[in-house]
PDB file of N, CA and C in Angstrom:
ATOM      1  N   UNK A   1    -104.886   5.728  28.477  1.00  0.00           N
ATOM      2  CA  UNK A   1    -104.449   5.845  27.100  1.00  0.00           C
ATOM      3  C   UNK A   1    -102.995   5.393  27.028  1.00  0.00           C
ATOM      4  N   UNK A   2    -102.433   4.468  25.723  1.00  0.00           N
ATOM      5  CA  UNK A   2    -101.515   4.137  26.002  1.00  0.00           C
ATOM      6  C   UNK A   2    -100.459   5.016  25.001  1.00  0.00           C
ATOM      7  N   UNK A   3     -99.264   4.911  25.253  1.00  0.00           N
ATOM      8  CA  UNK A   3     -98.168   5.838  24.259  1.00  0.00           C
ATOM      9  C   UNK A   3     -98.579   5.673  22.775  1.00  0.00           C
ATOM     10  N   UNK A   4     -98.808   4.685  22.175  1.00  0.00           N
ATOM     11  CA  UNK A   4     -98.822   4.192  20.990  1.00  0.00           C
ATOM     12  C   UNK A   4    -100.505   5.024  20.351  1.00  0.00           C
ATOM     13  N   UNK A   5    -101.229   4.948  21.350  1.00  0.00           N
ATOM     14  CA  UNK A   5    -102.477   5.980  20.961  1.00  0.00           C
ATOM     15  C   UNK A   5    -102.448   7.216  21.375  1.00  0.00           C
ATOM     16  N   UNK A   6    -101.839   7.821  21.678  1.00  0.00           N
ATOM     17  CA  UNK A   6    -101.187   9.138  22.118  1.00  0.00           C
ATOM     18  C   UNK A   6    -100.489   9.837  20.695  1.00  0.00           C
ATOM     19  N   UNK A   7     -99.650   9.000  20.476  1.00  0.00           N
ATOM     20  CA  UNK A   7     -98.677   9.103  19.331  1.00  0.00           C
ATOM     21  C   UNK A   7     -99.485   9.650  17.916  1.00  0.00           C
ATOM     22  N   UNK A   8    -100.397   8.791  17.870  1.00  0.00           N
ATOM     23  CA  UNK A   8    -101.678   8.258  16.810  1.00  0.00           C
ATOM     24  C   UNK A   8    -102.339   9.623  16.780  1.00  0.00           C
ATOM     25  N   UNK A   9    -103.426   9.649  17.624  1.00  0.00           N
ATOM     26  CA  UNK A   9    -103.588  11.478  17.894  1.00  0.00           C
ATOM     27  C   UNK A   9    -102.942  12.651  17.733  1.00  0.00           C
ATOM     28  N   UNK A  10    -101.877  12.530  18.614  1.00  0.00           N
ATOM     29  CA  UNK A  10    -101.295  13.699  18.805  1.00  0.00           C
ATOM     30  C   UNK A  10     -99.699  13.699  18.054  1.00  0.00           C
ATOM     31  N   UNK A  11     -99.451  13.484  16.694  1.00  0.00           N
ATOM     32  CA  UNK A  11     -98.009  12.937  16.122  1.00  0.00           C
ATOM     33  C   UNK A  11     -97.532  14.345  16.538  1.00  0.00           C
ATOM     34  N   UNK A  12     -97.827  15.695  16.372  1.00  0.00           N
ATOM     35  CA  UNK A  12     -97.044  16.733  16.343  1.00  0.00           C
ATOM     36  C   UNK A  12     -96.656  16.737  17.805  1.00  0.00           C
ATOM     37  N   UNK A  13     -97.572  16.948  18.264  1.00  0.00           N
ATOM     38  CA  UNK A  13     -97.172  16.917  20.111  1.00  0.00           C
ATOM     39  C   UNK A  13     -95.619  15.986  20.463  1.00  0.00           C
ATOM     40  N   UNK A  14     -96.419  14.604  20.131  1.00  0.00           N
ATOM     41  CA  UNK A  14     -94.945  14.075  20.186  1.00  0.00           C
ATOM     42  C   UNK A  14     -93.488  14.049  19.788  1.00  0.00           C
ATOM     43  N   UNK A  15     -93.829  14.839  18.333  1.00  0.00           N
ATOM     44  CA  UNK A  15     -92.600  14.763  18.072  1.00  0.00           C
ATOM     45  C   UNK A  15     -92.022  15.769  18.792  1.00  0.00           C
ATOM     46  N   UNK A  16     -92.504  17.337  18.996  1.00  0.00           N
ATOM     47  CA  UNK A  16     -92.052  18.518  19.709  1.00  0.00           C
ATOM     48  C   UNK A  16     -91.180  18.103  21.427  1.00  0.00           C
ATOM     49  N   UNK A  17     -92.386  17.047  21.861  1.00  0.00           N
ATOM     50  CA  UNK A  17     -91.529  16.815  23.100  1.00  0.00           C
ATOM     51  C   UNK A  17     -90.538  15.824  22.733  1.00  0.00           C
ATOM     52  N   UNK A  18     -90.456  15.117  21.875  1.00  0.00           N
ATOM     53  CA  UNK A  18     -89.142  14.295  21.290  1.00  0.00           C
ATOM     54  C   UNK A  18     -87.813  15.016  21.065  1.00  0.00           C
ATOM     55  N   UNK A  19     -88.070  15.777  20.671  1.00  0.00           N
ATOM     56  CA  UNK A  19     -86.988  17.009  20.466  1.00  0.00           C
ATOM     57  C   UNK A  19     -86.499  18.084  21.576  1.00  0.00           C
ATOM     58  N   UNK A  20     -87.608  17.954  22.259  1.00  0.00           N
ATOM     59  CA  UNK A  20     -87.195  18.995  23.544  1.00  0.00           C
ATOM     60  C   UNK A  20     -86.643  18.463  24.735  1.00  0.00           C
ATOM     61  N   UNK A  21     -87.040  16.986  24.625  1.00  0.00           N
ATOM     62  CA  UNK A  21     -86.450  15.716  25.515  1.00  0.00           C
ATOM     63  C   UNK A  21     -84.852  15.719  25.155  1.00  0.00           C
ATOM     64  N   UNK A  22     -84.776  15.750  23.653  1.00  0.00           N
ATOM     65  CA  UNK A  22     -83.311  15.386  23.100  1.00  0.00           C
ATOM     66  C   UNK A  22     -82.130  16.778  23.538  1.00  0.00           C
ATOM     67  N   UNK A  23     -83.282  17.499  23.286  1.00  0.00           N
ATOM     68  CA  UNK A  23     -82.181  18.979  23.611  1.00  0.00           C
ATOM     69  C   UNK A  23     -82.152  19.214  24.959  1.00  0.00           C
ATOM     70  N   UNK A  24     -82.842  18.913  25.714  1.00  0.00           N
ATOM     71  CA  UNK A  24     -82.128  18.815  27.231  1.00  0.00           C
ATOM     72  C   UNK A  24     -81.453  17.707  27.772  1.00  0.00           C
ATOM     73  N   UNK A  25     -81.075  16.590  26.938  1.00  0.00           N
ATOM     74  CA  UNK A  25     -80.442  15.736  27.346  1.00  0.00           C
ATOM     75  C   UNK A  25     -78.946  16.522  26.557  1.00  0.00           C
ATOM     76  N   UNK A  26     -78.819  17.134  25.828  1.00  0.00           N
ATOM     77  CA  UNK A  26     -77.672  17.612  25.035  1.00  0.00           C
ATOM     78  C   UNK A  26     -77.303  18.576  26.021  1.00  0.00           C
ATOM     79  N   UNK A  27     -78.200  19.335  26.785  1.00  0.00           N
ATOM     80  CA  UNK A  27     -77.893  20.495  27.532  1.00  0.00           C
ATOM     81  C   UNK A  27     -77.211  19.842  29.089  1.00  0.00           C
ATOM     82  N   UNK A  28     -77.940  18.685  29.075  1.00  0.00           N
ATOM     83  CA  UNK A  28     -77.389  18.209  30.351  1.00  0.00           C
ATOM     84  C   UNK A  28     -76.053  17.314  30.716  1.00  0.00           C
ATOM     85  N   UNK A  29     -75.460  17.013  29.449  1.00  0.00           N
ATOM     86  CA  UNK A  29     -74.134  16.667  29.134  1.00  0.00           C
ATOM     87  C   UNK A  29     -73.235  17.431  29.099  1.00  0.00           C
ATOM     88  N   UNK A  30     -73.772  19.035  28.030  1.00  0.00           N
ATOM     89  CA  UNK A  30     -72.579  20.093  28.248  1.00  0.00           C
ATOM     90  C   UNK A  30     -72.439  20.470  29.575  1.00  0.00           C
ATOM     91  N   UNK A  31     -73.651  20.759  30.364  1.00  0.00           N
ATOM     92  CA  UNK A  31     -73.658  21.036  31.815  1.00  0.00           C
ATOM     93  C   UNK A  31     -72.443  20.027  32.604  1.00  0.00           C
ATOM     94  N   UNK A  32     -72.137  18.825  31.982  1.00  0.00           N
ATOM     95  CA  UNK A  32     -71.978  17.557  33.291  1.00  0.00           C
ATOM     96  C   UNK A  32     -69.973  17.766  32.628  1.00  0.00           C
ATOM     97  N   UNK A  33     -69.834  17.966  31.232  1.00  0.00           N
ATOM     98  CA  UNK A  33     -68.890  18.532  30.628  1.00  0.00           C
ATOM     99  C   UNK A  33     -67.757  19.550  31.403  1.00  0.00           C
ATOM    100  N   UNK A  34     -68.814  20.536  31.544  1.00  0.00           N
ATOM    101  CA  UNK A  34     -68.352  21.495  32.504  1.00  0.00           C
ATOM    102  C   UNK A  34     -67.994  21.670  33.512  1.00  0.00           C
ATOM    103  N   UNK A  35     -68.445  20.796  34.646  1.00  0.00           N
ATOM    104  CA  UNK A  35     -68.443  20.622  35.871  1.00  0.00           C
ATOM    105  C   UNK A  35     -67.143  19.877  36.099  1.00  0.00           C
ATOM    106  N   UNK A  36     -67.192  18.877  35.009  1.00  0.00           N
ATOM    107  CA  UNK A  36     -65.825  17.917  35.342  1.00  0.00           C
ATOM    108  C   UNK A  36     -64.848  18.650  34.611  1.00  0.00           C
ATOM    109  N   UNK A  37     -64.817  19.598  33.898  1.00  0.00           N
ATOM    110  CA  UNK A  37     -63.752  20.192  33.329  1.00  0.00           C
ATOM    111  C   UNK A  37     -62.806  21.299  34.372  1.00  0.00           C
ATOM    112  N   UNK A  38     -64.090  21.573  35.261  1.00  0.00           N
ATOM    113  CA  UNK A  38     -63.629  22.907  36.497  1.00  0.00           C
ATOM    114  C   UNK A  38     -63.270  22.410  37.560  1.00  0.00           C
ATOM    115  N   UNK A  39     -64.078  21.033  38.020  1.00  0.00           N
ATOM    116  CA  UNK A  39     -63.506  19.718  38.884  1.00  0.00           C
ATOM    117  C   UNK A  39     -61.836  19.880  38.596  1.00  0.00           C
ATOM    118  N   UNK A  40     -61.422  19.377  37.622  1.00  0.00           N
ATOM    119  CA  UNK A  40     -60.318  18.590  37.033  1.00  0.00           C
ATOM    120  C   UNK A  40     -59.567  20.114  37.357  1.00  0.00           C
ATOM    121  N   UNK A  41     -59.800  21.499  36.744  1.00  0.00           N
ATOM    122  CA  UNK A  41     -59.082  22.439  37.128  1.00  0.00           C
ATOM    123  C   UNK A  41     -58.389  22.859  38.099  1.00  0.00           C
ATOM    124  N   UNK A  42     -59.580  22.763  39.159  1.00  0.00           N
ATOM    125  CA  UNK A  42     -59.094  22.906  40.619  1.00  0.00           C
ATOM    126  C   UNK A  42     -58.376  21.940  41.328  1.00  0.00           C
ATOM    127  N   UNK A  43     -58.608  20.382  40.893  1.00  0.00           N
ATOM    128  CA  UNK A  43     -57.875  19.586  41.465  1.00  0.00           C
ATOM    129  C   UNK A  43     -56.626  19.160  41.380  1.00  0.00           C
ATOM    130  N   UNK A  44     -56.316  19.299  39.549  1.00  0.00           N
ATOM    131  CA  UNK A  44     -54.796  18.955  39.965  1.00  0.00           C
ATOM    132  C   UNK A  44     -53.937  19.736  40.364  1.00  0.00           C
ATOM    133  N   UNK A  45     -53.957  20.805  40.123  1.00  0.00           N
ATOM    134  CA  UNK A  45     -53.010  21.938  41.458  1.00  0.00           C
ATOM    135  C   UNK A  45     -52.776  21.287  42.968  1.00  0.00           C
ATOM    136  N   UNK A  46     -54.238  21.441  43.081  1.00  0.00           N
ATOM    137  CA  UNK A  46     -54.038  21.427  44.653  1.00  0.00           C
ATOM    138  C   UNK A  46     -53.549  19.885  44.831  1.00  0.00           C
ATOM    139  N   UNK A  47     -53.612  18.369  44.081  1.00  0.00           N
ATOM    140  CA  UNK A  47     -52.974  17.436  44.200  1.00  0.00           C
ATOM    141  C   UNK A  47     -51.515  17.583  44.191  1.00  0.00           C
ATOM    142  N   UNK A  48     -51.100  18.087  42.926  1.00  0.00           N
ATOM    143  CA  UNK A  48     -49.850  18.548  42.413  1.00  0.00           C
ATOM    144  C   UNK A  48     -48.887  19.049  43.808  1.00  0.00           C
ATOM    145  N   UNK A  49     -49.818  20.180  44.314  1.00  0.00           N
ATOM    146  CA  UNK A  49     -48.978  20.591  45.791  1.00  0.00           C
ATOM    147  C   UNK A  49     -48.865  19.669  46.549  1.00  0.00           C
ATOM    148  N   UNK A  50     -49.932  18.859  46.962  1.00  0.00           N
ATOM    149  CA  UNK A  50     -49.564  17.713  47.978  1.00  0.00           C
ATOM    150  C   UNK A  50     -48.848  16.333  48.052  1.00  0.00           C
ATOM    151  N   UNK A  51     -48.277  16.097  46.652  1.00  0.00           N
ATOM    152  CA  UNK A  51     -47.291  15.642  45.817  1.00  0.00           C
ATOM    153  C   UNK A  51     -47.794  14.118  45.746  1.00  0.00           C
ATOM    154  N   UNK A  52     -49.018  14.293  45.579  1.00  0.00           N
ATOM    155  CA  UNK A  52     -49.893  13.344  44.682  1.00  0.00           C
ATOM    156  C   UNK A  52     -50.482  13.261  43.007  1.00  0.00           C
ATOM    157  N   UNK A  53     -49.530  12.150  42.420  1.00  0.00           N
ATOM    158  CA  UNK A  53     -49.854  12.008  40.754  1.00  0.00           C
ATOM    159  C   UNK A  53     -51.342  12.472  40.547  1.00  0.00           C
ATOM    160  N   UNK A  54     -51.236  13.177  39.298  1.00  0.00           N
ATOM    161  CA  UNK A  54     -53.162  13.929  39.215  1.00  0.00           C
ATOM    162  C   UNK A  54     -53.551  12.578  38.225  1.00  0.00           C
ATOM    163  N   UNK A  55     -53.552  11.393  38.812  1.00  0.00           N
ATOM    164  CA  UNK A  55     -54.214  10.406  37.582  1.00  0.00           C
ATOM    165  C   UNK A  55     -55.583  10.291  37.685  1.00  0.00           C
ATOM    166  N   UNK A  56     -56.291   9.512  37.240  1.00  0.00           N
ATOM    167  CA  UNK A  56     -57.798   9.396  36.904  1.00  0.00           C
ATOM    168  C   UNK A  56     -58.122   8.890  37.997  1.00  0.00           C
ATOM    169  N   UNK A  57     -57.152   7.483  38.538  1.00  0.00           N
ATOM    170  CA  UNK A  57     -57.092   7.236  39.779  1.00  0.00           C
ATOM    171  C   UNK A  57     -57.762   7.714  41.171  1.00  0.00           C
ATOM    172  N   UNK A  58     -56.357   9.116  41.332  1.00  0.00           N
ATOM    173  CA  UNK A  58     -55.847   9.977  42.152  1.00  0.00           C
ATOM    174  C   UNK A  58     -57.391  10.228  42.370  1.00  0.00           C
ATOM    175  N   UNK A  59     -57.831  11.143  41.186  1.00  0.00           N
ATOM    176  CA  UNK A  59     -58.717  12.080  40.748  1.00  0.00           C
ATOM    177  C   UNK A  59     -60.095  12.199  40.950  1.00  0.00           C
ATOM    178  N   UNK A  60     -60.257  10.525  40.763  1.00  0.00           N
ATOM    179  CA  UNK A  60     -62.109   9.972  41.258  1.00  0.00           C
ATOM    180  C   UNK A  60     -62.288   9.910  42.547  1.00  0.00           C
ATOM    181  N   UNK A  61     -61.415   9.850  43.501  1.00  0.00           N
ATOM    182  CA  UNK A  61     -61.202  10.248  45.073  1.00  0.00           C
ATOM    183  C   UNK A  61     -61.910  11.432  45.593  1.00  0.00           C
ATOM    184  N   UNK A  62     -60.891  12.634  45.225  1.00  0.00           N
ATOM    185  CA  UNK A  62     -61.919  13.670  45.446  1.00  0.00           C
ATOM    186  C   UNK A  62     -62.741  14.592  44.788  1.00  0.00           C
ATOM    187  N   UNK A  63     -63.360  13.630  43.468  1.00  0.00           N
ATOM    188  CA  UNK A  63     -64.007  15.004  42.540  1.00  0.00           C
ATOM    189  C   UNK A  63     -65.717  14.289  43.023  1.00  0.00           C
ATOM    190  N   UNK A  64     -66.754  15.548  43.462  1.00  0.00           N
ATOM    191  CA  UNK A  64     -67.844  15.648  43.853  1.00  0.00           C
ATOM    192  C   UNK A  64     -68.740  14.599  42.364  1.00  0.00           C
ATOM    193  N   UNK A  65     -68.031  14.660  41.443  1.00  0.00           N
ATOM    194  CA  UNK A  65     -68.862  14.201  39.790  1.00  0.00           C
ATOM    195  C   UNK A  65     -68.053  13.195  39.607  1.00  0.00           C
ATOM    196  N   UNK A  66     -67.358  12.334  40.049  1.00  0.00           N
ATOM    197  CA  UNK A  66     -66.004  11.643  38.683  1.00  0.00           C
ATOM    198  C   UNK A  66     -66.749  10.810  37.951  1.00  0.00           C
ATOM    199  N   UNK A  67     -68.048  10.646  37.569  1.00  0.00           N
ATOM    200  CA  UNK A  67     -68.181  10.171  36.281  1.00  0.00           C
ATOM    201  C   UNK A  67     -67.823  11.100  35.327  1.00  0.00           C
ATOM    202  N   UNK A  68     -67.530  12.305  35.587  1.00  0.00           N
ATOM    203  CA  UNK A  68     -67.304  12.822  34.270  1.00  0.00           C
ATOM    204  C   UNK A  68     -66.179  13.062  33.989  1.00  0.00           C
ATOM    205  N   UNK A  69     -65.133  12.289  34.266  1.00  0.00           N
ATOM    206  CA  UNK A  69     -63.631  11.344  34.116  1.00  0.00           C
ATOM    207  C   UNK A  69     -64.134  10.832  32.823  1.00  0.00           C
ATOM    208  N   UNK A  70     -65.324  10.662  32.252  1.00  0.00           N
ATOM    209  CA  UNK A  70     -65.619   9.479  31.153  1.00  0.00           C
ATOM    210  C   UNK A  70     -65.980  10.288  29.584  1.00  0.00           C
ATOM    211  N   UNK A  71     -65.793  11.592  29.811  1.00  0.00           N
ATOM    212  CA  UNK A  71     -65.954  12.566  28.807  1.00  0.00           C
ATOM    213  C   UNK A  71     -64.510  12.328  28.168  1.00  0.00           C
ATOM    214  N   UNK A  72     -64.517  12.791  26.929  1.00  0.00           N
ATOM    215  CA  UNK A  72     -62.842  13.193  26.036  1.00  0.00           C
ATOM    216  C   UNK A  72     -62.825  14.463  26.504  1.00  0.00           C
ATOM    217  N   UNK A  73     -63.922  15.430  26.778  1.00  0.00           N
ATOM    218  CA  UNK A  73     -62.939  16.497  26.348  1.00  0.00           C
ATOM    219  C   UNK A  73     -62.815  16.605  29.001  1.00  0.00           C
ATOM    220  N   UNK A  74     -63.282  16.224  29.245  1.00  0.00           N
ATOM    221  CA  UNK A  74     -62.376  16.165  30.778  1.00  0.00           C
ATOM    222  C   UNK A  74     -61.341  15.647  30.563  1.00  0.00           C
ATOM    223  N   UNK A  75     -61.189  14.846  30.182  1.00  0.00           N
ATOM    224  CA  UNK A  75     -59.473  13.935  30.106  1.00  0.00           C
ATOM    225  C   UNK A  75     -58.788  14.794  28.995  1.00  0.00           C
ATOM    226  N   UNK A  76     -59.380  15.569  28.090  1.00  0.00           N
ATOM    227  CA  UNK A  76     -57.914  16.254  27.435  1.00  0.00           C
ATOM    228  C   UNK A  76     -57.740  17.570  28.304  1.00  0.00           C
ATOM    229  N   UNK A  77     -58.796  18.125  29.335  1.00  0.00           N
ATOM    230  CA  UNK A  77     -58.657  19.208  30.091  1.00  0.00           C
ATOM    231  C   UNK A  77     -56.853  18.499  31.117  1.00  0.00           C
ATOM    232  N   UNK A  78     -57.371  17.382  31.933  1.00  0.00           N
ATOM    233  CA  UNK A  78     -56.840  16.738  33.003  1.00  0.00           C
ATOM    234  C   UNK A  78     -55.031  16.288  32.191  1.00  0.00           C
ATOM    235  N   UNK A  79     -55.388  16.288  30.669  1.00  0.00           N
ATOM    236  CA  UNK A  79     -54.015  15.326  30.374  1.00  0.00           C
ATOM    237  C   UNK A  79     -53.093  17.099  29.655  1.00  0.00           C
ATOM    238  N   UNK A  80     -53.459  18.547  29.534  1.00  0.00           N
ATOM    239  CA  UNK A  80     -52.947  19.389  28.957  1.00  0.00           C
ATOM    240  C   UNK A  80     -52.781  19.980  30.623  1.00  0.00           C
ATOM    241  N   UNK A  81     -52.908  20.038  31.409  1.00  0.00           N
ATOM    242  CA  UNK A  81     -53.078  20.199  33.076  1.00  0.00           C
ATOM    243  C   UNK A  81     -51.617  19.598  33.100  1.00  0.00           C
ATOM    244  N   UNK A  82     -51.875  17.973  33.419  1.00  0.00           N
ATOM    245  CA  UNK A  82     -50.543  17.205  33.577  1.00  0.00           C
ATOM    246  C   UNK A  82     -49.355  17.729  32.330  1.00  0.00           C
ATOM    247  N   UNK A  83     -49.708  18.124  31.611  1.00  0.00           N
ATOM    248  CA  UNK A  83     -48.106  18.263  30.874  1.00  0.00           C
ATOM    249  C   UNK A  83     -47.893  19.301  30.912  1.00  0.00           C
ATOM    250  N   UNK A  84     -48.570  20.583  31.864  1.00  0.00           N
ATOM    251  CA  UNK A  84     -48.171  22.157  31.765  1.00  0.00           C
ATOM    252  C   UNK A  84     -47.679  21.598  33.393  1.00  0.00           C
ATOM    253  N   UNK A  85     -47.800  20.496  34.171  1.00  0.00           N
ATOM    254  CA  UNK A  85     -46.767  20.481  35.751  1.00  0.00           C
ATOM    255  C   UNK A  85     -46.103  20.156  35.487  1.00  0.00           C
ATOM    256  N   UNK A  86     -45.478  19.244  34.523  1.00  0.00           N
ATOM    257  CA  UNK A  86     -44.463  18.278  34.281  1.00  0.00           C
ATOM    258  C   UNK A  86     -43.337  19.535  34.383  1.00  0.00           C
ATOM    259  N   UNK A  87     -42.411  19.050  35.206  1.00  0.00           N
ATOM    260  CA  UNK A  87     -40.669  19.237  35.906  1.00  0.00           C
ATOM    261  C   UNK A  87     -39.577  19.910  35.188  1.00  0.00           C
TER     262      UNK A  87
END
């Protein structure tokens, strides 16, 4: 059976998993959100001590995730970080 006759049959079915597809892709962003936000927490300290710049650079080196360097709200975590070390 192909998607398009699936669809045809079963419209409610599909749409339910259309939506439940969408909301775990939403869930799996805040998840990926998070990770790089607690990443970014822990790291620039401990860079900061070893008197290495915390740039995005620096940063994709040792974070276990650094795609999630590619979020706004990791980089406003990483850029309110850098201006509470600043000298």
């Amino acid at each position: 059976i192909g998607l398009a006759t699936f669809e045809c049959y079963y419209p409610t079915l599909c749409h339910a998993v259309s939506l439940r597809s969408q909301d775990y892709r939403k869930f799996q962003k805040k998840q990926k959100i998070v990770w790089g936000c607690r990443e970014v927490r822990r790291l620039v300290p401990e860079l900061d001590e070893l008197g290495v710049t915390p740039s995005v650079k620096n940063l994709r080196k040792f974070m276990q995730h650094p795609a999630t360097l590619w979020y706004p709200e990791v980089i406003a975590v990483l850029n309110q970080l850098r201006s509470s070390l600043k000298h």
